[in-house]
PDB file of N, CA and C in Angstrom:
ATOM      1  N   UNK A   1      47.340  26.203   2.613  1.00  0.00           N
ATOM      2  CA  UNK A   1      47.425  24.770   2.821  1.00  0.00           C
ATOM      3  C   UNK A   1      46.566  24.358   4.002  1.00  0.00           C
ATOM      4  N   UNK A   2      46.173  25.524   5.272  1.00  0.00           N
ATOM      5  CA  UNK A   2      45.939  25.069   6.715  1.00  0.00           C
ATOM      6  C   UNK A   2      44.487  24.970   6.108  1.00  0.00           C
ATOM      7  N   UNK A   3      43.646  25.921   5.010  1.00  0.00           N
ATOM      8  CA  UNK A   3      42.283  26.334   4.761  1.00  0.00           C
ATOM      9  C   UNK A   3      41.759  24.623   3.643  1.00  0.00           C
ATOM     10  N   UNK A   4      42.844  24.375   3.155  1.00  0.00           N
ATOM     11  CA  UNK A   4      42.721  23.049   2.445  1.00  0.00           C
ATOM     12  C   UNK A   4      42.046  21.846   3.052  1.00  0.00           C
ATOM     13  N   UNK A   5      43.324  21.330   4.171  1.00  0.00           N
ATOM     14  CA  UNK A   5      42.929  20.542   4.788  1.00  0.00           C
ATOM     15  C   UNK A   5      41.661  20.480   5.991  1.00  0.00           C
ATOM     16  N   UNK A   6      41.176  22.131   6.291  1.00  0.00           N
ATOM     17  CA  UNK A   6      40.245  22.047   7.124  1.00  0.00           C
ATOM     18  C   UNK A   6      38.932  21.724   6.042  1.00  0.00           C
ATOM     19  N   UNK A   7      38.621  21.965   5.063  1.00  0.00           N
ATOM     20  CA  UNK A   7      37.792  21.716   4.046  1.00  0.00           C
ATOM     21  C   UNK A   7      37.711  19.906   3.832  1.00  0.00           C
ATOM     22  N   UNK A   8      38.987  19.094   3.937  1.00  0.00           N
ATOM     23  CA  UNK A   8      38.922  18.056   3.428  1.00  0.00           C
ATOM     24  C   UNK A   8      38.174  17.227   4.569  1.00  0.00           C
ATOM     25  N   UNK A   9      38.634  17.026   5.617  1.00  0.00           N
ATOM     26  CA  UNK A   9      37.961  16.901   6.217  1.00  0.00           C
ATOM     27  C   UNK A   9      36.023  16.622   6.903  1.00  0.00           C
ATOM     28  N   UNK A  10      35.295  17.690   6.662  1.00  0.00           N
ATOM     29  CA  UNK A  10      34.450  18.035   6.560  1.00  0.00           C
ATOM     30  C   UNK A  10      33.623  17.017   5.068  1.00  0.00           C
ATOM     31  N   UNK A  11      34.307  17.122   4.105  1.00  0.00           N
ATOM     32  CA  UNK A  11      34.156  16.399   3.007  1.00  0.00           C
ATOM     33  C   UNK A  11      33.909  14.860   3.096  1.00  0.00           C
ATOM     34  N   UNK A  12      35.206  14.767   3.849  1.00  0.00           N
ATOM     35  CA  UNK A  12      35.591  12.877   4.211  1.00  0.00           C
ATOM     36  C   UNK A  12      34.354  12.812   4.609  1.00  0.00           C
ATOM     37  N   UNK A  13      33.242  13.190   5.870  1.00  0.00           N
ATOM     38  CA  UNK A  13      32.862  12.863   6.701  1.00  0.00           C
ATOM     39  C   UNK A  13      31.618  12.819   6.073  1.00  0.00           C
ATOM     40  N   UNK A  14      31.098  14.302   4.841  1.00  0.00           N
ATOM     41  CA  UNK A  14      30.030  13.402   4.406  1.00  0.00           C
ATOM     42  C   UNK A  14      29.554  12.830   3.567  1.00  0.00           C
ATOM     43  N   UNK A  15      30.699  12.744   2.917  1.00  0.00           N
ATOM     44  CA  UNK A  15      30.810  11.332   2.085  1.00  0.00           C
ATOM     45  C   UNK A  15      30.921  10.240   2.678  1.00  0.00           C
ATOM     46  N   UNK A  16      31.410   9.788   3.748  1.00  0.00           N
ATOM     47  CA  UNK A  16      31.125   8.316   4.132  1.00  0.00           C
ATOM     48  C   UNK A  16      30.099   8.636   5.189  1.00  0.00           C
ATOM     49  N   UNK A  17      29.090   9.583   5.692  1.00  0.00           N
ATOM     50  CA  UNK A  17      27.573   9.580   5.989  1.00  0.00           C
ATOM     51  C   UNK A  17      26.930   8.891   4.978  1.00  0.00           C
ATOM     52  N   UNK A  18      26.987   9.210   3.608  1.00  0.00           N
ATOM     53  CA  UNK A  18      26.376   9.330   2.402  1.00  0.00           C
ATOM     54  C   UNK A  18      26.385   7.701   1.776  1.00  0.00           C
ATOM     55  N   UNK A  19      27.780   7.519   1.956  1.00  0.00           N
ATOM     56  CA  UNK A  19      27.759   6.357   2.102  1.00  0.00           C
ATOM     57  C   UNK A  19      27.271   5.052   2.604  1.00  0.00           C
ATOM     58  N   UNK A  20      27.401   5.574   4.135  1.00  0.00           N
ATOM     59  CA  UNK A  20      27.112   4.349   5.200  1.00  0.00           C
ATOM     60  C   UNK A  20      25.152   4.608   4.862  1.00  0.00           C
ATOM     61  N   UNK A  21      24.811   6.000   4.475  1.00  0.00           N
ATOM     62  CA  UNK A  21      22.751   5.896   4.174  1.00  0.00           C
ATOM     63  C   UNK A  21      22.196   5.046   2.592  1.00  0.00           C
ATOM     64  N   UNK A  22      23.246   4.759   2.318  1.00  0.00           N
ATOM     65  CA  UNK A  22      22.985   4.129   1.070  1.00  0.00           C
ATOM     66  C   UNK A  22      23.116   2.737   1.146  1.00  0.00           C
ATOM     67  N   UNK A  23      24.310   2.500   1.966  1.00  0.00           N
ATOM     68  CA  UNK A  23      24.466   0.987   2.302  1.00  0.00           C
ATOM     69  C   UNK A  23      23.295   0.665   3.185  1.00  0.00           C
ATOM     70  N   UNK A  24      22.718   1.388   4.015  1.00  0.00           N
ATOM     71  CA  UNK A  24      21.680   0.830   5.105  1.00  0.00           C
ATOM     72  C   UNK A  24      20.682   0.987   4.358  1.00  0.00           C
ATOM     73  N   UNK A  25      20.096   1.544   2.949  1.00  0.00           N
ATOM     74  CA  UNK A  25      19.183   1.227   2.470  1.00  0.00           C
ATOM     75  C   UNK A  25      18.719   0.380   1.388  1.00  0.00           C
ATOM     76  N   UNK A  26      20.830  -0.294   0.796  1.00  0.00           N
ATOM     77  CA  UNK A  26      20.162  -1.232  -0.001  1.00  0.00           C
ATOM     78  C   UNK A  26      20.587  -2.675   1.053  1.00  0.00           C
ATOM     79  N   UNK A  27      20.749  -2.493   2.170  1.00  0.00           N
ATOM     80  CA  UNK A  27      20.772  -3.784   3.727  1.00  0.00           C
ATOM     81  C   UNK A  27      18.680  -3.504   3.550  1.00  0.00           C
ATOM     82  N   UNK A  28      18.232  -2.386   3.287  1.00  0.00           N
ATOM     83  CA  UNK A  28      16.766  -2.805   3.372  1.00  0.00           C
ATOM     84  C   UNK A  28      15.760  -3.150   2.517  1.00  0.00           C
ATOM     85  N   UNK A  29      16.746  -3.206   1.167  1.00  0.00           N
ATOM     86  CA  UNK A  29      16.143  -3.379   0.221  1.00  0.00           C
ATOM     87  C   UNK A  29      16.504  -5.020  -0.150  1.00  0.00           C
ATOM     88  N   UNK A  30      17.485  -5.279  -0.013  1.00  0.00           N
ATOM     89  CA  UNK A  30      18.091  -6.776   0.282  1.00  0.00           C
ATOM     90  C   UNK A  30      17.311  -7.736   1.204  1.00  0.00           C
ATOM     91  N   UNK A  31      16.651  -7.143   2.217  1.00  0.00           N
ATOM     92  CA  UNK A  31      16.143  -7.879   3.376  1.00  0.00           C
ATOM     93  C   UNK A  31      14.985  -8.177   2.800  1.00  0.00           C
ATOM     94  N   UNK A  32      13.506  -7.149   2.192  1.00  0.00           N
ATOM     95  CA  UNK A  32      12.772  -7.079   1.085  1.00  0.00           C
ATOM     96  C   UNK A  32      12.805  -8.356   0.472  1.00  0.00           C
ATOM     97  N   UNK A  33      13.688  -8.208  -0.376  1.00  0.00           N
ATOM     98  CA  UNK A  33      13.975  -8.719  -1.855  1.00  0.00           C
ATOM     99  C   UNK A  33      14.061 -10.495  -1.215  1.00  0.00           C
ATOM    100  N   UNK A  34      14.608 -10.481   0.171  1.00  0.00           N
ATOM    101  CA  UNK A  34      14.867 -12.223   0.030  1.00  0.00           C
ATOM    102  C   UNK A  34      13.011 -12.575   0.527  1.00  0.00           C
ATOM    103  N   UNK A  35      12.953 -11.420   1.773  1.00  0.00           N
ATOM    104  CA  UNK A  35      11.535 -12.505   2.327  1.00  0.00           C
ATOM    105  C   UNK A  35      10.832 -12.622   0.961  1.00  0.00           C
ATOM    106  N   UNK A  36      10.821 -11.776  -0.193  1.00  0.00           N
ATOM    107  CA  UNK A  36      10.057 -12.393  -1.562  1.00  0.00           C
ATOM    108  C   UNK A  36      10.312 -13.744  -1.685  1.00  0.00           C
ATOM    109  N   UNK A  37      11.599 -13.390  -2.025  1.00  0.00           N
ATOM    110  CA  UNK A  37      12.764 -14.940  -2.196  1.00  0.00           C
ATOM    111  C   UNK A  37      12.082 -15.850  -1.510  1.00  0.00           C
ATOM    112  N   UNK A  38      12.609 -15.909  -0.238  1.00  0.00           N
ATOM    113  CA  UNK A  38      11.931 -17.193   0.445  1.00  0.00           C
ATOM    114  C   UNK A  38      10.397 -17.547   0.544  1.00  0.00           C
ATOM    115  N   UNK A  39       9.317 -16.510   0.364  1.00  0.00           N
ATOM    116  CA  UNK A  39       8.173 -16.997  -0.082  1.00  0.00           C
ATOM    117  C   UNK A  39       7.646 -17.767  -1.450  1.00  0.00           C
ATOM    118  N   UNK A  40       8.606 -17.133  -2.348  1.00  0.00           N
ATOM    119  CA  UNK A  40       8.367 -17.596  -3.865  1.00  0.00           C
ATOM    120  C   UNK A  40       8.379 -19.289  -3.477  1.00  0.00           C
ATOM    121  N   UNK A  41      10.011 -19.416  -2.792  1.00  0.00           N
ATOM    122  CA  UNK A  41      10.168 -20.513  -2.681  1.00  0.00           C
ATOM    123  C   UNK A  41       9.486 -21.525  -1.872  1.00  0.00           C
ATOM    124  N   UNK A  42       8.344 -20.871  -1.511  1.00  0.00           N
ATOM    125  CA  UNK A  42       7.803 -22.187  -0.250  1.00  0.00           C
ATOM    126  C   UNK A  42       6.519 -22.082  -0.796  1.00  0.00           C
ATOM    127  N   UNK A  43       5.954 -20.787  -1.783  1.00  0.00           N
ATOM    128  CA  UNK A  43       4.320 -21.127  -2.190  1.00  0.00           C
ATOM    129  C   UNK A  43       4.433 -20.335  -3.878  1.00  0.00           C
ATOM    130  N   UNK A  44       5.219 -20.391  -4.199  1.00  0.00           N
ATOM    131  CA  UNK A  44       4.845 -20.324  -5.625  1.00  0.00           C
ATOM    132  C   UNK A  44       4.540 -18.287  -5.539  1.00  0.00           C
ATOM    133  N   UNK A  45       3.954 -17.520  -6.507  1.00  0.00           N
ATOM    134  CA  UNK A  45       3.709 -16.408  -6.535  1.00  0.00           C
ATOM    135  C   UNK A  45       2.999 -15.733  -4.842  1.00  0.00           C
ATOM    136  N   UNK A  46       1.860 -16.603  -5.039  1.00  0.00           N
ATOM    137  CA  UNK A  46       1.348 -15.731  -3.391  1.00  0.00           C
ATOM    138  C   UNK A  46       2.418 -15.741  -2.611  1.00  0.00           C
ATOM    139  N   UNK A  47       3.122 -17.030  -2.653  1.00  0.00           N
ATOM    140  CA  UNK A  47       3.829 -17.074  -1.376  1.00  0.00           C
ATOM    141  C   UNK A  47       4.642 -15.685  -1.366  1.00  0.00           C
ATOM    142  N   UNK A  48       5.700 -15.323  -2.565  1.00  0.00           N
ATOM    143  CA  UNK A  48       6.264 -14.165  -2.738  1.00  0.00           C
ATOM    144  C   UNK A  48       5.556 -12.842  -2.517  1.00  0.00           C
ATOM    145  N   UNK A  49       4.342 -12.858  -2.941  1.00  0.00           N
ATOM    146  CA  UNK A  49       3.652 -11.701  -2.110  1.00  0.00           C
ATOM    147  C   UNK A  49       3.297 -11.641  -0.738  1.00  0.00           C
ATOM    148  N   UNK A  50       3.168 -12.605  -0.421  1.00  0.00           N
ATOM    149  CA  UNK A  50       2.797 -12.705   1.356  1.00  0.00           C
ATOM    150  C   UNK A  50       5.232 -12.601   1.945  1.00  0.00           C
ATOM    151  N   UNK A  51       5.696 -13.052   1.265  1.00  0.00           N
ATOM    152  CA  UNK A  51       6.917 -12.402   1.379  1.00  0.00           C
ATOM    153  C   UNK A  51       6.914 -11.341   1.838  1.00  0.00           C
ATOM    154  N   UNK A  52       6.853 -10.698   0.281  1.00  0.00           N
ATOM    155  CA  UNK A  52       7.227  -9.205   0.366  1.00  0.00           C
ATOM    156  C   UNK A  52       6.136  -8.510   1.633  1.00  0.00           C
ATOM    157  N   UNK A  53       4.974  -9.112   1.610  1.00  0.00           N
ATOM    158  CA  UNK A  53       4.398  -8.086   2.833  1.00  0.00           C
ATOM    159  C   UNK A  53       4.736  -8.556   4.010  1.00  0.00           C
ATOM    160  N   UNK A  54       5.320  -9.591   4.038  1.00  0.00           N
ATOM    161  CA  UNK A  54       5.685  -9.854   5.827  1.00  0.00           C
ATOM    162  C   UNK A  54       7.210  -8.849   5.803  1.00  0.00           C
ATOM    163  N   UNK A  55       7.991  -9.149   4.682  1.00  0.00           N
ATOM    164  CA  UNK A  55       8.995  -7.966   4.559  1.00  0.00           C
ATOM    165  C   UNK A  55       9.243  -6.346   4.946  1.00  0.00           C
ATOM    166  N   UNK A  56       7.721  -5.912   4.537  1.00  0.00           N
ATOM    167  CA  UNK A  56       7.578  -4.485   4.538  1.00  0.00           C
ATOM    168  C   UNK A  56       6.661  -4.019   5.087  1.00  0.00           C
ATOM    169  N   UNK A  57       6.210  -5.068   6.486  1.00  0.00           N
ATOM    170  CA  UNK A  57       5.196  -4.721   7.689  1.00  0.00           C
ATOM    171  C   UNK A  57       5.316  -3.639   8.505  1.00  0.00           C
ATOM    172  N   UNK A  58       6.331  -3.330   8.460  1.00  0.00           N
ATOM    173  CA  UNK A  58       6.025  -1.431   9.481  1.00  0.00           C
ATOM    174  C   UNK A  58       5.742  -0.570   8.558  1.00  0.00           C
ATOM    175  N   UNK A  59       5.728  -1.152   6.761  1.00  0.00           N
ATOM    176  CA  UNK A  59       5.373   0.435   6.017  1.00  0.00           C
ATOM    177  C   UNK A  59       3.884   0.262   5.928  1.00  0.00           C
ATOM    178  N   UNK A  60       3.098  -1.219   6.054  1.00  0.00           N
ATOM    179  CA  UNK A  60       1.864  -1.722   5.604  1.00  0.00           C
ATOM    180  C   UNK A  60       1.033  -0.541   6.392  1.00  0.00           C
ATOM    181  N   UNK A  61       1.368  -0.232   7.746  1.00  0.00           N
ATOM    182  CA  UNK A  61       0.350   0.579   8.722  1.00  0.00           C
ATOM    183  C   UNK A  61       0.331   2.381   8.130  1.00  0.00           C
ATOM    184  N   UNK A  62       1.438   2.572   7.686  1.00  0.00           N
ATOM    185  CA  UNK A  62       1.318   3.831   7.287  1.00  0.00           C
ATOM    186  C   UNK A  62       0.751   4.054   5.841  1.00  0.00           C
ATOM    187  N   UNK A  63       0.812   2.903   4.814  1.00  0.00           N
ATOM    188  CA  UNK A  63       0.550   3.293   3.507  1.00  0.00           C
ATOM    189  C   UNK A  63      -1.151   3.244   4.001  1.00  0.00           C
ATOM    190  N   UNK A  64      -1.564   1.820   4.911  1.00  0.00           N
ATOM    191  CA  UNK A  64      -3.347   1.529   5.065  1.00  0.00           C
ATOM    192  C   UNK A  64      -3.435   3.185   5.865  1.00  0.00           C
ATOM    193  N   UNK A  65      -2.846   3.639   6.476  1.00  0.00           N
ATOM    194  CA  UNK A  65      -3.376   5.175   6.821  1.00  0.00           C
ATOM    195  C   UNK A  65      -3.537   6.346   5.947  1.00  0.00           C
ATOM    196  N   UNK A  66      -2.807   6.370   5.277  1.00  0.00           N
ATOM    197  CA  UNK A  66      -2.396   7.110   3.762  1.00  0.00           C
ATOM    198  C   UNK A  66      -3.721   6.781   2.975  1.00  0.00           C
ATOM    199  N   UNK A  67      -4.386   5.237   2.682  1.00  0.00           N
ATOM    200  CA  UNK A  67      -5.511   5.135   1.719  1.00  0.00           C
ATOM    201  C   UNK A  67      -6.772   5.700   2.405  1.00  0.00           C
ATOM    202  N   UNK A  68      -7.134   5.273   3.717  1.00  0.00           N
ATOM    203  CA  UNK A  68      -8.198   5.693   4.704  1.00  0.00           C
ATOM    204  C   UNK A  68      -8.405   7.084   4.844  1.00  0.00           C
ATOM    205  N   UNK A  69      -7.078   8.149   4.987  1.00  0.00           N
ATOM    206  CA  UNK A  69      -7.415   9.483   5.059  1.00  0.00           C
ATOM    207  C   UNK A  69      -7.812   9.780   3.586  1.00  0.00           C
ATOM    208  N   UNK A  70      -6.962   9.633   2.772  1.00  0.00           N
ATOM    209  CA  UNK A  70      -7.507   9.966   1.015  1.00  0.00           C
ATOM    210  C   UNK A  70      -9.237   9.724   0.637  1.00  0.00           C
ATOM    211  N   UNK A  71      -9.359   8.163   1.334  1.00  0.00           N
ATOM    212  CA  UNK A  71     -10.575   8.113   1.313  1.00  0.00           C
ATOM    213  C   UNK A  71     -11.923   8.968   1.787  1.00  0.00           C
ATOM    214  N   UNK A  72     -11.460   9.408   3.103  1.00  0.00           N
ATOM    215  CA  UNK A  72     -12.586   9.928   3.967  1.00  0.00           C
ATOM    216  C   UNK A  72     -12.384  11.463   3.645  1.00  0.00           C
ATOM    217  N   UNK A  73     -11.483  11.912   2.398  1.00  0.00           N
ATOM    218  CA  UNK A  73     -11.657  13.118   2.262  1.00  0.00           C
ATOM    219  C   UNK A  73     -12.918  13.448   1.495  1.00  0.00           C
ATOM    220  N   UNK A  74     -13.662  13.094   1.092  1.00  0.00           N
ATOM    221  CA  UNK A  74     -14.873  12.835   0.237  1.00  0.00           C
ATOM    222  C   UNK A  74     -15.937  13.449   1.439  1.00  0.00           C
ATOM    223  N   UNK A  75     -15.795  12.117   2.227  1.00  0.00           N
ATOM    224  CA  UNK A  75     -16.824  12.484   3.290  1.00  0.00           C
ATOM    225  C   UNK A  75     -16.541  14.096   4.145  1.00  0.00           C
ATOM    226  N   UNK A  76     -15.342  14.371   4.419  1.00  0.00           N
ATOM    227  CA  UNK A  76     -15.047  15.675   4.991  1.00  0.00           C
ATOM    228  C   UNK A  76     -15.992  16.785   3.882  1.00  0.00           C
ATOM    229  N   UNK A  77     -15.750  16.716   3.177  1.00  0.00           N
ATOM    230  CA  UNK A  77     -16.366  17.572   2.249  1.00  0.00           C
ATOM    231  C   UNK A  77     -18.058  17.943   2.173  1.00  0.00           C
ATOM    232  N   UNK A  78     -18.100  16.721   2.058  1.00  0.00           N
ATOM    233  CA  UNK A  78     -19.603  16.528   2.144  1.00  0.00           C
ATOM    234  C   UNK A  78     -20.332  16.844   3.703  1.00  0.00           C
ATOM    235  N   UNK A  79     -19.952  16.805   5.101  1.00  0.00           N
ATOM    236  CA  UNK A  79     -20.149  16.709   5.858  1.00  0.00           C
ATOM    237  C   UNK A  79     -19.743  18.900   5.944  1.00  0.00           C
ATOM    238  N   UNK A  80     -18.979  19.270   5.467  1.00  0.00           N
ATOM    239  CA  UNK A  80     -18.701  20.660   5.314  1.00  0.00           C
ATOM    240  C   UNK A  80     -19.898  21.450   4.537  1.00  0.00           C
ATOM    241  N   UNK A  81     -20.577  20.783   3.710  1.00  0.00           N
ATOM    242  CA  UNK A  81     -21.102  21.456   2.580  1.00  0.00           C
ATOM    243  C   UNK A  81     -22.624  22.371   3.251  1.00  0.00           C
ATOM    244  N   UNK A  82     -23.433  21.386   4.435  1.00  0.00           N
ATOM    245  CA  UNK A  82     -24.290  22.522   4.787  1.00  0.00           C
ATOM    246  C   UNK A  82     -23.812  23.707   5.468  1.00  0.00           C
ATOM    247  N   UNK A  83     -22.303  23.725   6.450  1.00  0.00           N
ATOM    248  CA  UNK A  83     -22.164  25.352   6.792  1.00  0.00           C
ATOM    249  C   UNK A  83     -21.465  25.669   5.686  1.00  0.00           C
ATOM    250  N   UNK A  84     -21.489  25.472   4.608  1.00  0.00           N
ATOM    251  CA  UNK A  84     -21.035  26.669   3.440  1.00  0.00           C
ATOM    252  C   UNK A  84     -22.153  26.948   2.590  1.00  0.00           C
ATOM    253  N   UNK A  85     -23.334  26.047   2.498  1.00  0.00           N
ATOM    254  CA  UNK A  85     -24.335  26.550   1.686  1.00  0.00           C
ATOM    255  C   UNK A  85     -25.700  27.324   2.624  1.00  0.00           C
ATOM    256  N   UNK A  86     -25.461  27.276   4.167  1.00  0.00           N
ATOM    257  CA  UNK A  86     -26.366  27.587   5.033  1.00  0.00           C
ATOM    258  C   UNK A  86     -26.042  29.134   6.046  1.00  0.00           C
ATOM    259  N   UNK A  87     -24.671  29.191   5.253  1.00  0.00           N
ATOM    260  CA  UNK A  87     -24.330  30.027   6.625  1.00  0.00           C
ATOM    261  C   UNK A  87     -24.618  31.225   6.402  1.00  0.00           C
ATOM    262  N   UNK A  88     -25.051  31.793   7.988  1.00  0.00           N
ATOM    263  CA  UNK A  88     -25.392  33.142   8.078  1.00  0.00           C
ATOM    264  C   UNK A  88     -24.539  34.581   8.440  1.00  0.00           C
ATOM    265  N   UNK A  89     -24.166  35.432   7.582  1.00  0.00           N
ATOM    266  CA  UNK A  89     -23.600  36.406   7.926  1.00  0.00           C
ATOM    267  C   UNK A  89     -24.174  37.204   8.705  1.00  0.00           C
ATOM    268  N   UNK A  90     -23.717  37.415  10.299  1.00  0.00           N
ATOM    269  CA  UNK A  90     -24.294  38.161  11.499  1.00  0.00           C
ATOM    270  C   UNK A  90     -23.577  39.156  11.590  1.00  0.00           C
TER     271      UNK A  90
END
C-alpha cells in the first residue's frame, strides 16, 4: 500500500506539468489566433496577415535565420570547392 501511494504521487505531478504545458500553449496559440482576429477586423485579409505577424514576432527572427543559413549553404560549398579540387597531398 506504502509502494502505491509513493508512485501516485509522482504521477499527480506529471500530469498536471503536462497539463499546465498544454494550457500555456494553447494561451499561445489563442493570443496568435486573435491578433489575426483583430487585424482581419481593421484591414480586411492583409490586415490578418500583418496580425498574425505582429502575433508571432519573436519566431519571425529565428525562422528569417533558418532561410538565410539554408540559403548561403550553396555559397559555402562553392567557396569549398577549390581546396577540394586543388589540394595538395604533402
Amino acid at each position: 500500500m506504502d509502494e502505491e501511494k509513493g508512485l501516485v504521487l509522482p504521477t499527480r505531478v506529471e500530469t498536471g506539468a503536462s497539463a499546465a504545458h498544454t494550457i500555456k500553449g494553447a494561451i499561445k496559440a489563442g493570443k496568435a489566433i486573435s491578433g489575426a482576429a483583430k487585424g482581419a477586423a481593421a484591414g480586411g485579409p492583409y490586415g490578418a496577415v500583418a496580425g498574425a505577424v505582429w502575433a508571432g514576432r519573436k519566431h519571425i527572427g529565428k525562422i528569417i535565420a533558418v532561410i538565410i543559413i539554408l540559403l548561403l549553404l550553396p555559397v559555402l560549398f562553392v567557396l569549398m570547392l577549390p581546396g577540394l579540387i586543388f589540394r595538395r597531398s604533402g
